[in-house]
N, C-alpha and C. Protein backbone atom coordinates (compact mmCIF):
# COMPACT_ATOMS: atom_id res chain seq x y z
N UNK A 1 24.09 -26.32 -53.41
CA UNK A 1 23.60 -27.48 -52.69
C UNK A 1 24.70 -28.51 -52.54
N UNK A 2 25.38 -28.73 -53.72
CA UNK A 2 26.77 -29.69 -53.19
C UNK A 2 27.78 -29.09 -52.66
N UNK A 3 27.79 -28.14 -52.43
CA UNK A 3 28.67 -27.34 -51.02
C UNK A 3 28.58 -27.79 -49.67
N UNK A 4 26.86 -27.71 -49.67
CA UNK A 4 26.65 -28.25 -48.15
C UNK A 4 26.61 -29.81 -48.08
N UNK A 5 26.26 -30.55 -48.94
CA UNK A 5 26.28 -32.14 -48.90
C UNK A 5 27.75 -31.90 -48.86
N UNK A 6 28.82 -31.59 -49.37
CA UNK A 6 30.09 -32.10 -49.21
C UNK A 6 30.98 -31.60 -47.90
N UNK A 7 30.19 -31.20 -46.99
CA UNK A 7 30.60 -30.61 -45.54
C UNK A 7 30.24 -32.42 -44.60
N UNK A 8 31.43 -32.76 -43.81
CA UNK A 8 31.12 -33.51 -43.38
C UNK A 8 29.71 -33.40 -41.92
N UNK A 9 29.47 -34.53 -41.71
CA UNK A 9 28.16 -33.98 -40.80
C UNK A 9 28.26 -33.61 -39.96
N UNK A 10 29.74 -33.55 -39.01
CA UNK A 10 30.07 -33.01 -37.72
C UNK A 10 30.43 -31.16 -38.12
N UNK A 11 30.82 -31.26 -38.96
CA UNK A 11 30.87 -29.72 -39.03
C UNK A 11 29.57 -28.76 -39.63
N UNK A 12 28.89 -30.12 -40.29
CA UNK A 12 27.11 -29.28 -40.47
C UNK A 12 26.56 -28.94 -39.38
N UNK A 13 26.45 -29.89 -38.73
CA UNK A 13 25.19 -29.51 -37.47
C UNK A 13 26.13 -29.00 -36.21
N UNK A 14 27.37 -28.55 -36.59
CA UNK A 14 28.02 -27.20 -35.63
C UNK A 14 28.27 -26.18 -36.23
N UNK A 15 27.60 -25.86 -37.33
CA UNK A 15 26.96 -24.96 -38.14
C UNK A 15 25.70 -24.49 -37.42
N UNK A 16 25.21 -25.40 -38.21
CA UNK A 16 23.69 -25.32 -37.33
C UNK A 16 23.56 -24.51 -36.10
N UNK A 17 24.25 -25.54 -35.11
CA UNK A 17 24.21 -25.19 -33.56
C UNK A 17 24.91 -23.96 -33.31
N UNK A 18 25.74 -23.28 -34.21
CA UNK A 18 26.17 -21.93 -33.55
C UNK A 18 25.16 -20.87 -34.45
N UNK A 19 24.83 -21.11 -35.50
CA UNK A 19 23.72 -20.50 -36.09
C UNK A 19 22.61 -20.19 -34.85
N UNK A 20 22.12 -21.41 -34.87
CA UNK A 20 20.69 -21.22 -33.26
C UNK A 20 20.56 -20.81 -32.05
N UNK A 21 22.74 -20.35 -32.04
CA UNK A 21 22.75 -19.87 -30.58
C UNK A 21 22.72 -18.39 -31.17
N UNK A 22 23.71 -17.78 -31.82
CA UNK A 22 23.56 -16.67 -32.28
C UNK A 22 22.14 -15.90 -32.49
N UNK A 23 21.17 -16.95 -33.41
CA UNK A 23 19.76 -16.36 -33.52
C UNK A 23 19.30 -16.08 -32.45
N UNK A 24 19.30 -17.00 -30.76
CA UNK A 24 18.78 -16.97 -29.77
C UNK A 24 19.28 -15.67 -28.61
N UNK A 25 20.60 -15.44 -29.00
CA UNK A 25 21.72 -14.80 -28.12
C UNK A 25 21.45 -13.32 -28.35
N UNK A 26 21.70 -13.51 -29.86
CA UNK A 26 21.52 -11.79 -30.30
C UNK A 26 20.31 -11.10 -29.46
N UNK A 27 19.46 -11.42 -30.13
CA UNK A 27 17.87 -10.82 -29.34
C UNK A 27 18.19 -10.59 -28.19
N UNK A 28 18.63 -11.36 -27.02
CA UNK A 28 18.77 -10.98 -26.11
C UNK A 28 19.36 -10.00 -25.08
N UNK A 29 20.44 -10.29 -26.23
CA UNK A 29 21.42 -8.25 -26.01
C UNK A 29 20.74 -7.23 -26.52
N UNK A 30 19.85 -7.50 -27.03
CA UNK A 30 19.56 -6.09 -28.09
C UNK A 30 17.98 -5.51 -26.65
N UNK A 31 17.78 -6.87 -26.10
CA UNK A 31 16.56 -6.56 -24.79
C UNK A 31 17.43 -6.13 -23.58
N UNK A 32 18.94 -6.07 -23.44
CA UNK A 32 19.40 -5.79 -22.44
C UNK A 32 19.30 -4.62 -22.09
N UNK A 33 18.70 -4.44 -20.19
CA UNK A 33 18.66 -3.10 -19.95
C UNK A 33 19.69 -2.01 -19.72
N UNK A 34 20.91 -2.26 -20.11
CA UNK A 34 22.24 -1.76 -20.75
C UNK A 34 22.07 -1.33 -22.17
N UNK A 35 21.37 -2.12 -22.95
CA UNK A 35 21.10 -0.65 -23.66
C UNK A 35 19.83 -0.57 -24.47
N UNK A 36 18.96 0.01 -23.61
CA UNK A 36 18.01 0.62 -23.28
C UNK A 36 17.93 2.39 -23.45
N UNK A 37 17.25 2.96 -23.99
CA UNK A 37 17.50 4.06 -24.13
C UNK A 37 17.02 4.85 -23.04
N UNK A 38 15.96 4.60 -22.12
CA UNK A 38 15.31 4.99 -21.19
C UNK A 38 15.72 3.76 -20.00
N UNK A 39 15.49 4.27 -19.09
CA UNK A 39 15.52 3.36 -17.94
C UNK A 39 14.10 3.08 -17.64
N UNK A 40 13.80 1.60 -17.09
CA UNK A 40 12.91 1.10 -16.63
C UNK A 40 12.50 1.45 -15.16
N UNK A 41 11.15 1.67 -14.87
CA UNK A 41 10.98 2.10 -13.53
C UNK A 41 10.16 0.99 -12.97
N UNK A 42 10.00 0.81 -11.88
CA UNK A 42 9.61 -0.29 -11.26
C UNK A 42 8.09 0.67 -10.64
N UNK A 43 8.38 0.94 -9.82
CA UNK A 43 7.30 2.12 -9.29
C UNK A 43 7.40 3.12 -8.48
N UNK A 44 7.07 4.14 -9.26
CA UNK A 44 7.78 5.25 -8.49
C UNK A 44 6.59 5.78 -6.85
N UNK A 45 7.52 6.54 -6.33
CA UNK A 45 6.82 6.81 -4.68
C UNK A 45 5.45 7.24 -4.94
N UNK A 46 5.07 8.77 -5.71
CA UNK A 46 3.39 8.84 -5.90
C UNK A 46 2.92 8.26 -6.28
N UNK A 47 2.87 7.08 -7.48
CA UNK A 47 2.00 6.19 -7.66
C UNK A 47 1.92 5.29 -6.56
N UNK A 48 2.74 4.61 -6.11
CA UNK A 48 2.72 4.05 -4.82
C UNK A 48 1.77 4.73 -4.11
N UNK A 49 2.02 5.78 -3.05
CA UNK A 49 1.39 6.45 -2.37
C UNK A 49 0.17 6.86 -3.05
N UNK A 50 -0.48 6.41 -4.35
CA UNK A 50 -1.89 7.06 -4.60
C UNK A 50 -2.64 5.64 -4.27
N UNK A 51 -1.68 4.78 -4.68
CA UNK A 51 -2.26 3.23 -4.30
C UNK A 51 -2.67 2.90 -3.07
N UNK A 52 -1.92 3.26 -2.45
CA UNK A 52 -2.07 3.52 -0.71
C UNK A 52 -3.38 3.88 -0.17
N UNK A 53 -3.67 4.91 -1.08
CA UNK A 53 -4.91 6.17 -0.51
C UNK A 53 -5.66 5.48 -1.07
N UNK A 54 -5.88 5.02 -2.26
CA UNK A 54 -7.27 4.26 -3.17
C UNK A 54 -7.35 3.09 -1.84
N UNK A 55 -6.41 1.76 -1.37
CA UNK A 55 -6.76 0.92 -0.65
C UNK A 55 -7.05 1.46 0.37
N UNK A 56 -6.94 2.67 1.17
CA UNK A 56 -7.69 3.46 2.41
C UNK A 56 -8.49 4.27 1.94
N UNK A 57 -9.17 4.17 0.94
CA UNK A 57 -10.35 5.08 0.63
C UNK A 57 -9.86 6.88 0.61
N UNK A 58 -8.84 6.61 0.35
CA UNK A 58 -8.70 8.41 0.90
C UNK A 58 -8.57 8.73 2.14
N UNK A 59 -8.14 7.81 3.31
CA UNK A 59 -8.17 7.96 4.49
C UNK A 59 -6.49 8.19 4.84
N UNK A 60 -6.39 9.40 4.88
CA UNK A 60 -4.78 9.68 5.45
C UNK A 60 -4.17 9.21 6.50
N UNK A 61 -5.44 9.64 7.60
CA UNK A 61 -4.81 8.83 8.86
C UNK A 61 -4.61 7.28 9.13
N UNK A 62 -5.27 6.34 8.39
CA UNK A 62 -5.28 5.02 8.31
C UNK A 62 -3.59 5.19 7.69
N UNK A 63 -3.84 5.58 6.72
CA UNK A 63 -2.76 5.51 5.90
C UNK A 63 -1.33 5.37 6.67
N UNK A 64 -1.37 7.06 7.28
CA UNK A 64 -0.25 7.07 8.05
C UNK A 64 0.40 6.67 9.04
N UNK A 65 -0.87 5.96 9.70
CA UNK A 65 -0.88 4.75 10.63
C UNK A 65 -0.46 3.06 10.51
N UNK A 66 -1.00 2.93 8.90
CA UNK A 66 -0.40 1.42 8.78
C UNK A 66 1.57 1.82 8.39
N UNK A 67 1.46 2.80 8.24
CA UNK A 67 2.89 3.21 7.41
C UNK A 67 4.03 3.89 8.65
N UNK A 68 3.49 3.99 9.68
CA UNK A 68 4.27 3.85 10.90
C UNK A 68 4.23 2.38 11.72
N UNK A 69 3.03 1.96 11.50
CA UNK A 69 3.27 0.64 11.91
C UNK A 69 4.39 0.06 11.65
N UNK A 70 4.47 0.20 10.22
CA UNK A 70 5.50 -0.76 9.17
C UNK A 70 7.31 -0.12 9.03
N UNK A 71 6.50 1.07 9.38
CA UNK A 71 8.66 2.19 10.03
C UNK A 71 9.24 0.48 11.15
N UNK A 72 8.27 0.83 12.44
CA UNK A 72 8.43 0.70 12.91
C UNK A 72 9.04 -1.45 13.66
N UNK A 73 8.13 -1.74 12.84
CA UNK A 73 8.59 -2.87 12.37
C UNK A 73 9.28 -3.55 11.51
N UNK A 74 9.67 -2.49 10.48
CA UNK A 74 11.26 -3.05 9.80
C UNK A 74 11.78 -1.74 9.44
N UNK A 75 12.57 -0.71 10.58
CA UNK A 75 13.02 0.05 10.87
C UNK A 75 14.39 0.29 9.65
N UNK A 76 15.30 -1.24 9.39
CA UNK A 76 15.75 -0.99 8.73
C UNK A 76 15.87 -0.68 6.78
N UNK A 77 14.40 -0.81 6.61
CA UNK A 77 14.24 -0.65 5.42
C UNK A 77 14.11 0.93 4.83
N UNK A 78 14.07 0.76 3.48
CA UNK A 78 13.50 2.24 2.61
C UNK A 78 12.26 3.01 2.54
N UNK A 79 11.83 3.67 2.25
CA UNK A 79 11.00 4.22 2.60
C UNK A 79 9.91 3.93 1.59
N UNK A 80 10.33 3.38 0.05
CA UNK A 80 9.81 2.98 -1.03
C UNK A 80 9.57 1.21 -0.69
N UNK A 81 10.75 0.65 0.57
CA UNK A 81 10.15 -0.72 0.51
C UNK A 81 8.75 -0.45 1.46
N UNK A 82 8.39 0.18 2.62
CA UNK A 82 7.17 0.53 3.35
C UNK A 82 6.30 0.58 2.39
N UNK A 83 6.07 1.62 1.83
CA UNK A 83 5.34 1.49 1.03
C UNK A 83 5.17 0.61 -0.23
N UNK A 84 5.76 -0.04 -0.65
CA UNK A 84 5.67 -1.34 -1.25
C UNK A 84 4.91 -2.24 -0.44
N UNK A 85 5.86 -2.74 0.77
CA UNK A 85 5.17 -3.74 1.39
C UNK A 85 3.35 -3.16 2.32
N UNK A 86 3.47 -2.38 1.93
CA UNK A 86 1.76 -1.41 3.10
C UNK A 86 0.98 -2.10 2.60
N UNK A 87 1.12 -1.36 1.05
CA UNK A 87 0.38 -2.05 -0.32
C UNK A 87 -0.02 -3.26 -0.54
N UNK A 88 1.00 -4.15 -0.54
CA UNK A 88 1.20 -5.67 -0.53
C UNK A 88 0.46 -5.99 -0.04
N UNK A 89 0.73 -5.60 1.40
CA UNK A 89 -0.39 -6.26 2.57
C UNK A 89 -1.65 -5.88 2.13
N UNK A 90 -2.03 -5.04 2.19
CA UNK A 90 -3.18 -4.47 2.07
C UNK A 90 -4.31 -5.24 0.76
N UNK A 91 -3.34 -5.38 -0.37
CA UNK A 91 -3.99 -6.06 -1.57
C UNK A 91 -4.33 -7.70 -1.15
N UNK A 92 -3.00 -8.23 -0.60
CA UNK A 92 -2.98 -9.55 0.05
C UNK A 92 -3.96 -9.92 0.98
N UNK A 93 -4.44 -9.00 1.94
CA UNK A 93 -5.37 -9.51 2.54
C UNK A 93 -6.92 -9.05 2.19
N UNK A 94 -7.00 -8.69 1.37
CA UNK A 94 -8.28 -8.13 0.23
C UNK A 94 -9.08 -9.26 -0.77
N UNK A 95 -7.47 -9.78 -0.88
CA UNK A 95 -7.37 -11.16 -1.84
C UNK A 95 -8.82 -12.27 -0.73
N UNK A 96 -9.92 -13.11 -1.70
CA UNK A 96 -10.34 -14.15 -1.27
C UNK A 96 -10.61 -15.35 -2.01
């Protein structure tokens, strides 16, 4: 205890303060998805596409119809953003 009383106070509480970054910092590398042993998936295409079919009841042709709509109106996207955004819409305007 008279170790730390005889530390002046500017070098205690920058003690402290690199102590609280370290406690705060570490954790956070150890959550980095660098190292991760598995990779995280966001959502893969069949679940997507089953989501699709549940918001069209099982209706393929709806399906394949809002999903050319959506080719066709942002031509330059992926094929996983279409179906992302089909979905979207679809939940979004469900929403009241």
């Amino acid at each position: 205890m008279k170790e730390i009383l005889s530390f002046p106070m500017f070098e205690l509480a920058l003690l402290v303060l690199i102590i609280c970054v370290l406690c705060w910092v570490l954790p956070q590398l150890s959550n980095s998805p660098s190292r991760r042993s598995t990779p995280v998936r966001t959502s893969s295409k069949p679940a997507i596409q089953q989501r699709l079919y549940q918001l069209v009841y099982g209706d393929r042709a709806t399906a394949d119809r809002l999903l050319r709509q959506a080719r066709s109106r942002y031509p330059d996207r992926s094929e996983q953003w279409i179906l992302e955004k089909v979905v979207f819409d679809l939940e979004r305007d469900r929403r009241w």
